[in-house]
Protein backbone atom coordinates (compact mmCIF):
# COMPACT_ATOMS: atom_id res chain seq x y z
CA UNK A 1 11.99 18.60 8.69
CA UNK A 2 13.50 18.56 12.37
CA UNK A 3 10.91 17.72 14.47
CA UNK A 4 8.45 16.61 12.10
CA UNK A 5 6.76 13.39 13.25
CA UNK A 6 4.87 11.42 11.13
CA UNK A 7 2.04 8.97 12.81
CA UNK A 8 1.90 5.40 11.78
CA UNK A 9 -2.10 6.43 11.47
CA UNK A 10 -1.47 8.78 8.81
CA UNK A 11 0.96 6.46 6.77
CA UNK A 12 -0.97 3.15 7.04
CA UNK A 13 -2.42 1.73 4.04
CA UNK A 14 -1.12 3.39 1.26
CA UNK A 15 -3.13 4.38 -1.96
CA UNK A 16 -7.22 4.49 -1.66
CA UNK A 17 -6.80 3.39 -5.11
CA UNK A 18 -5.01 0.27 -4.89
CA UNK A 19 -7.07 -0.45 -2.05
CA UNK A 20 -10.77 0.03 -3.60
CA UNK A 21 -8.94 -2.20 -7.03
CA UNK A 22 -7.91 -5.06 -4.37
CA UNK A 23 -11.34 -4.98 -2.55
CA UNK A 24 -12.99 -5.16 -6.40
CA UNK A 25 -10.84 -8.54 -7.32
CA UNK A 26 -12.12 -9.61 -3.94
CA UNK A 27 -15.58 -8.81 -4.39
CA UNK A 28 -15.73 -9.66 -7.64
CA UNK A 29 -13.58 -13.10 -7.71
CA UNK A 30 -15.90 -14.16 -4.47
CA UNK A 31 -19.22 -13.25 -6.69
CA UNK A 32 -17.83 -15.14 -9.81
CA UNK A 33 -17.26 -18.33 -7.64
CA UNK A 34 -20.16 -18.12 -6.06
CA UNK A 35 -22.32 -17.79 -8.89
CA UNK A 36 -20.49 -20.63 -10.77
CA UNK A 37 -21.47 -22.80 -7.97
CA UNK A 38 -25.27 -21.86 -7.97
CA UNK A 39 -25.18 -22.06 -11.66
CA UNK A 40 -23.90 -25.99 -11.68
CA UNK A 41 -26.13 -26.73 -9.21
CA UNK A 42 -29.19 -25.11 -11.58
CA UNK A 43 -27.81 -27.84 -14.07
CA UNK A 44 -28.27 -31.24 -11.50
CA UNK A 45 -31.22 -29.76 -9.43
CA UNK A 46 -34.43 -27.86 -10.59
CA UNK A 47 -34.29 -24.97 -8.40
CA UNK A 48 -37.17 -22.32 -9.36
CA UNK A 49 -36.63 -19.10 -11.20
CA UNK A 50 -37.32 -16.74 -7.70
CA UNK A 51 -34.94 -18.95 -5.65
CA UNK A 52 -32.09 -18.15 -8.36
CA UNK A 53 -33.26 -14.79 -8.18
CA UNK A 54 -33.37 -14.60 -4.42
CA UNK A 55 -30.14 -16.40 -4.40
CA UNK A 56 -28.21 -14.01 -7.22
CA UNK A 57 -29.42 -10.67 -4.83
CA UNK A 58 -28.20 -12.12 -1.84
CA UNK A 59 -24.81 -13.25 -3.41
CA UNK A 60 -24.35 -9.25 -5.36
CA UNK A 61 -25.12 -8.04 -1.82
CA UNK A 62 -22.67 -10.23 -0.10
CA UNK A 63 -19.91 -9.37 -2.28
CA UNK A 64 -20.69 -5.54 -2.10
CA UNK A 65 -20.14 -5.68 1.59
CA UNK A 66 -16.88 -8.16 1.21
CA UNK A 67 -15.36 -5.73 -1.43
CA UNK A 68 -15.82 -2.65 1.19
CA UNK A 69 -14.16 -4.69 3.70
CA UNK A 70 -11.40 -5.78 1.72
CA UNK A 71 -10.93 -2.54 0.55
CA UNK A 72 -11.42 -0.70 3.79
CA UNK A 73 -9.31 -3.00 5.82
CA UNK A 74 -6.65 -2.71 3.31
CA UNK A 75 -6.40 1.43 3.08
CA UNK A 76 -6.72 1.06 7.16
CA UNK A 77 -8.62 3.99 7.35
CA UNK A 78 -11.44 6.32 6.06
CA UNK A 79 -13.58 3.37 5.92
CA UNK A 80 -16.74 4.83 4.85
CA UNK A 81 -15.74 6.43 2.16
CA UNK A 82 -13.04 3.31 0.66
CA UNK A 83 -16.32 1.12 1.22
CA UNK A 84 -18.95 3.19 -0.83
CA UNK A 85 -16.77 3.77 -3.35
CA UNK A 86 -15.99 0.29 -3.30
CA UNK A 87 -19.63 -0.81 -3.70
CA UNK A 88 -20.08 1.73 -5.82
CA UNK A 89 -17.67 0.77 -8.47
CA UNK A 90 -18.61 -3.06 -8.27
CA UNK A 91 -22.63 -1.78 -9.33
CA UNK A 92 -20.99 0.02 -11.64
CA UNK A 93 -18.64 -2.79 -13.35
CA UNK A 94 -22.01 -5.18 -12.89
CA UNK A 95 -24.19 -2.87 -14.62
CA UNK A 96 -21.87 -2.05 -17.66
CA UNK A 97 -20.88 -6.23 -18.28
CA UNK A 98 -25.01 -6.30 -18.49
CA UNK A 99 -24.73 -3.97 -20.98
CA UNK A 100 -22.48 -5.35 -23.13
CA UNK A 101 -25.16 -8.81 -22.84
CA UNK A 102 -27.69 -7.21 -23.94
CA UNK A 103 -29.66 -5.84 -21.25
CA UNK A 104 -30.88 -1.95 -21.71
CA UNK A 105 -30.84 0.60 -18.81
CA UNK A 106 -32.48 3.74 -18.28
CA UNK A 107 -32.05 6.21 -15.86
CA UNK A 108 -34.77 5.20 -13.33
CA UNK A 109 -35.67 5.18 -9.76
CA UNK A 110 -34.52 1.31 -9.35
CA UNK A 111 -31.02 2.51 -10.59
CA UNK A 112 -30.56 5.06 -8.36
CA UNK A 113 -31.94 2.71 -5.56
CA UNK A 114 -29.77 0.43 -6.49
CA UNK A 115 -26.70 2.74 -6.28
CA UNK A 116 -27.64 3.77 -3.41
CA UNK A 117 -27.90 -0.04 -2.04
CA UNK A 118 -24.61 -0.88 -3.45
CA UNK A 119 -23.11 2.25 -1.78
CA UNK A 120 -24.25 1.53 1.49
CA UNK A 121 -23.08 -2.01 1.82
CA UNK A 122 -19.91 -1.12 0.36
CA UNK A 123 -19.53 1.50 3.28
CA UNK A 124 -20.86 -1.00 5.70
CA UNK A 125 -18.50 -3.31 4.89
CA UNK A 126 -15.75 -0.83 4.98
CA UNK A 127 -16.64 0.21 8.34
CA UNK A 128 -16.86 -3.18 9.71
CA UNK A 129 -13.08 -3.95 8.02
CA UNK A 130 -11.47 -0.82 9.55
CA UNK A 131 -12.74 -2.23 12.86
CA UNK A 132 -12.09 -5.73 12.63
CA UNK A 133 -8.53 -4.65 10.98
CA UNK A 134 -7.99 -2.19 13.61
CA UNK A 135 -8.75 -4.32 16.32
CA UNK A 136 -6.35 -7.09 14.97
CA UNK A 137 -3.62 -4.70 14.41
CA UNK A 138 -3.96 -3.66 18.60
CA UNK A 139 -3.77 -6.84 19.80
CA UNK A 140 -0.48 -7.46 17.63
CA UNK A 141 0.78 -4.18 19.15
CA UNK A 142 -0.19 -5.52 22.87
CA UNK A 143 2.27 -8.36 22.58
């Protein structure tokens, strides 16, 4: 035990766990709101089916990348990996509450793609949130 130093580096951020479940809330809550809004403003305005669809991609894509950041930056480090599984998990919790609507889903080439998508923003995200988070944490440190 004497002589034993433990880095800051290798403390920081806790359990990957509780970091990819706080990124999910995150992603998820931000999706949720977001597709509230779009969905009242369906009810005042006629806005066409492949806007909506355009719109609902681009809003699932946004809050794959915002779940791997919030996830990433929370864990402080191994950003990659706290991101993709991040995304990950948030296709996965999308594509089981379609299930229970309704919708059927085989295991095809669009899933898989589609995993693969959700992965990648996720890990995106998570290494853009390790660096912004990293880079806020050195300036406090500077001071």
């Amino acid at each position: 035990m004497a002589g034993e130093v433990i880095h800051a580096k290798e403390t920081a951020g806790g359990s990957p766990i509780a970091a990819v479940a706080v990124g999910l809330i995150f992603g998820l809550g931000g999706a949720i709101a977001a597709l509230l809004i779009i969905s009242a403003a369906a009810v005042f305005y006629d806005i066409p089916e492949h806007v909506m669809n355009i719109l609902i991609i681009l809003i699932s894509a946004a809050s794959m990348f915002a779940a791997g950041f919030k996830a990433a930056a929370k864990n402080q480090k191994n950003g990659l990996l706290i991101g993709a599984a991040a995304g990950l998990l948030y296709s996965a919790i999308t594509l089981a509450a379609g299930l229970m609507f309704g919708s059927s889903v085989g295991f095809t080439p669009e899933l898989i793609a589609d995993l693969a998508i959700a992965a990648a923003l996720g890990g995106l995200g998570g290494v853009a949130g390790i660096n912004i988070a990293g880079r806020k944490s050195r300036k406090r440190k500077r001071k």
